[in-house]
Every structure is written in structure tokens, then in C-alpha cells.
Protein backbone atom coordinates (compact mmCIF):
# COMPACT_ATOMS: atom_id res chain seq x y z
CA UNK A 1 -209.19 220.64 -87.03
CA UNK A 2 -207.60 217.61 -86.25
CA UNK A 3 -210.52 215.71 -84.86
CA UNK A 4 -212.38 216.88 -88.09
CA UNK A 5 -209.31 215.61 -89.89
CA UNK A 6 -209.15 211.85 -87.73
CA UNK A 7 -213.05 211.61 -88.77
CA UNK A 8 -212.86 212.41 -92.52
CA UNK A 9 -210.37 209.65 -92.69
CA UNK A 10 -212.52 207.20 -91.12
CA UNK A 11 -215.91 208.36 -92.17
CA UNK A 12 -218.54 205.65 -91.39
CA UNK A 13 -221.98 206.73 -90.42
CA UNK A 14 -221.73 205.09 -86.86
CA UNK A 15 -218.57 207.54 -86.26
CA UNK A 16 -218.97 209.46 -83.12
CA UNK A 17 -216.93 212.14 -81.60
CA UNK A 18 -216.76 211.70 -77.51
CA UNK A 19 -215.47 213.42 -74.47
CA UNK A 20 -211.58 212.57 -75.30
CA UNK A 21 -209.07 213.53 -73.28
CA UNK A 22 -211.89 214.48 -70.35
CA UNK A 23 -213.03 211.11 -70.36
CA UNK A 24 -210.84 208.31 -69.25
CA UNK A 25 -212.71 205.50 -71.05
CA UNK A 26 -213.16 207.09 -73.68
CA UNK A 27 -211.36 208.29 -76.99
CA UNK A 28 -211.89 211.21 -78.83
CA UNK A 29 -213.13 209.62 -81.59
CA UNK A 30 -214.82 205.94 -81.51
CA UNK A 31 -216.93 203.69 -84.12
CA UNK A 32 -219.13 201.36 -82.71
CA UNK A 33 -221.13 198.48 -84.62
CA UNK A 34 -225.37 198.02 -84.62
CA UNK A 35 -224.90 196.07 -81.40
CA UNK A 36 -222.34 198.83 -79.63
CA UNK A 37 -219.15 196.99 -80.04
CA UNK A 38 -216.32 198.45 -80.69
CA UNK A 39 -214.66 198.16 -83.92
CA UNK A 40 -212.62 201.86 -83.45
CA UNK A 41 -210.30 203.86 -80.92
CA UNK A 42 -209.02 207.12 -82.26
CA UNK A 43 -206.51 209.31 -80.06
CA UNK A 44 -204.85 212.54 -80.93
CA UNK A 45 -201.64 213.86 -79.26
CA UNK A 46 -199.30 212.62 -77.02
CA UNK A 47 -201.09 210.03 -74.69
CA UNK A 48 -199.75 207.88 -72.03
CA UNK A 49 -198.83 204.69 -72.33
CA UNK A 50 -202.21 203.09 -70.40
CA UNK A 51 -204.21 204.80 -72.12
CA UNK A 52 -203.29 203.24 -75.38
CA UNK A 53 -202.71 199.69 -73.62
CA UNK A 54 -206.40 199.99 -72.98
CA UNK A 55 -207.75 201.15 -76.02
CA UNK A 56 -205.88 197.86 -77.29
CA UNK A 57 -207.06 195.52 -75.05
CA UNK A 58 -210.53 197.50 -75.86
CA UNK A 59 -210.52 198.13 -79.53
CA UNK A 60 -209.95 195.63 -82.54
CA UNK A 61 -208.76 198.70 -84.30
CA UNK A 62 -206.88 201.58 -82.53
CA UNK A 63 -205.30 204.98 -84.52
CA UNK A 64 -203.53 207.63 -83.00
CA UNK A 65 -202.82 210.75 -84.30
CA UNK A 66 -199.76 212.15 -82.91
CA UNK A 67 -198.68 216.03 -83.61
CA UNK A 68 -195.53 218.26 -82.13
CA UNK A 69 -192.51 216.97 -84.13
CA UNK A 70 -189.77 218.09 -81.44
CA UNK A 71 -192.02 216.42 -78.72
CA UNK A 72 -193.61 213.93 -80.65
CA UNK A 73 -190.33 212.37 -81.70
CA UNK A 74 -189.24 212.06 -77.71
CA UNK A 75 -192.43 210.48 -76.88
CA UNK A 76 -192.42 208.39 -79.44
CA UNK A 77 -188.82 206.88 -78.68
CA UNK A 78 -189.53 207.09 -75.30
CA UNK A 79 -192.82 204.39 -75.69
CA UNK A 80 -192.38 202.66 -78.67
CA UNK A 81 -190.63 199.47 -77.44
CA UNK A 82 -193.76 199.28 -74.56
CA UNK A 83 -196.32 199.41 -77.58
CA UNK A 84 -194.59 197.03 -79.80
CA UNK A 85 -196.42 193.76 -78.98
CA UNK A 86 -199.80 195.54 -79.99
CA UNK A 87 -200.76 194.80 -83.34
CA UNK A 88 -203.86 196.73 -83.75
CA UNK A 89 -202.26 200.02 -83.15
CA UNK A 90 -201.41 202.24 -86.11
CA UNK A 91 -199.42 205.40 -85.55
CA UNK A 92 -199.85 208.42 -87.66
CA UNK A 93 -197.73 211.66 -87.44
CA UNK A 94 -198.56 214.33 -88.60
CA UNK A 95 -195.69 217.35 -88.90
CA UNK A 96 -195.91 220.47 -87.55
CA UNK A 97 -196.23 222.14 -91.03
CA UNK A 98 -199.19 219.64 -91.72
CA UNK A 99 -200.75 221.04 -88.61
CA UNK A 100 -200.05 224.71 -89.08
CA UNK A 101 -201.79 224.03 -92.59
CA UNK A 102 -204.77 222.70 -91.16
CA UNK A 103 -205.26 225.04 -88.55
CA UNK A 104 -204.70 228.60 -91.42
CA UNK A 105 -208.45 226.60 -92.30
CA UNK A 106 -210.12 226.93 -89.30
CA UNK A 107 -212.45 230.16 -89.51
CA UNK A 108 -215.63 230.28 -87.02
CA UNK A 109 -218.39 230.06 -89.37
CA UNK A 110 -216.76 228.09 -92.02
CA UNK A 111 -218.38 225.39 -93.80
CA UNK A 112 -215.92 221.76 -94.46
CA UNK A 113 -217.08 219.52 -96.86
CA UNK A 114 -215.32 216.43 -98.00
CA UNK A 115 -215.48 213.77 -100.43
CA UNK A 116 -214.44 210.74 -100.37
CA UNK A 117 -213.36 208.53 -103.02
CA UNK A 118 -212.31 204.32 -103.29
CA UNK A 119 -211.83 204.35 -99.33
């Protein structure tokens, strides 16, 4: 739900969902222009700290969507001086009651539409 989440928020018809967390050099969720560059680097979670370094030195734009309050909050304190001097990151948390929310909507044959209005 939060993938689906990440990608309603940055809907753009060259949006792609990818092999995340599986995938080293790759996000979960990444935008790429006509000619394959890469405008967007979406994470979820709690990743380490060269993992967002490189989506940084990869990505003009990088958004990470970080979830677990308790945890989050330790990570977070724990990393944020290291990730200071990069500009194009933006950090989004998300609280565990925001989460809980979004996962009550999850069903298995449900049907998520969205609409989105001035950006």
C-alpha cells in the first residue's frame, strides 16, 4: 500500500515500479525521461546510508518514504547529519497510525482509483 501510495503522489506516465529492495541499483519506485535519464529515486523504509548516497549521486530528485515511528525516529537521528549535504533528498514520514490506515485498505481484489488535482 505504500508503494501504491509513493506512486499516486508522483503520478507521471513514465512512473515505473522496479525490483526495490532486491535490486541494489535500483529503487522501488523510479521515473525516467524519453531518453532514460533519471529524473526520480523513490525508497520506502529504513535504508542504509549508501544506498541513499547513491540514489543522490544518481538521481536529480530522490524521496524516501520512511515508516516505524519508534525505529524510524532512531534511524533517522542516527543518519541525518551523514545525509545533510544532499540537497535533492526529501524525507517523508509517515506515522504508524498513517500506515495502519492504509494497510485496513488493502483487500485482494480491490480496485484503487485516484484523482489527482493542481499537482
Amino acid at each position: 500500500m505504500l508503494r501504491l501510495l509513493a506512486w499516486i503522489c508522483h503520478a507521471d506516465e513514465n512512473l515505473r515500479f522496479t525490483k526495490g529492495l532486491c535490486a541494489d541499483d535500483e529503487p522501488e519506485i523510479w521515473l525516467r525521461d524519453d531518453t532514460l535519464a533519471l529524473k526520480l529515486w523513490i525508497e520506502l523504509g529504513l535504508p542504509d546510508e549508501r544506498r541513499l548516497k547513491k540514489a543522490c549521486n544518481q538521481s536529480p530528485n530522490v524521496v524516501l518514504y520512511v515508516y516505524g515511528e519508534r525505529a524510524a525516529h532512531v534511524w533517522w537521528q542516527s543518519i541525518e547529519q551523514k545525509l545533510r549535504p544532499y540537497r535533492n533528498l526529501a524525507v517523508r514520514f509517515l506515522d504508524d497510525r498513517q500506515l495502519q490506515a492504509l494497510a485496513a485498505m488493502a483487500q485482494r481484489t480491490m480496485t484503487l482509483q485516484a484523482t489527482l488535482q493542481d499537482r
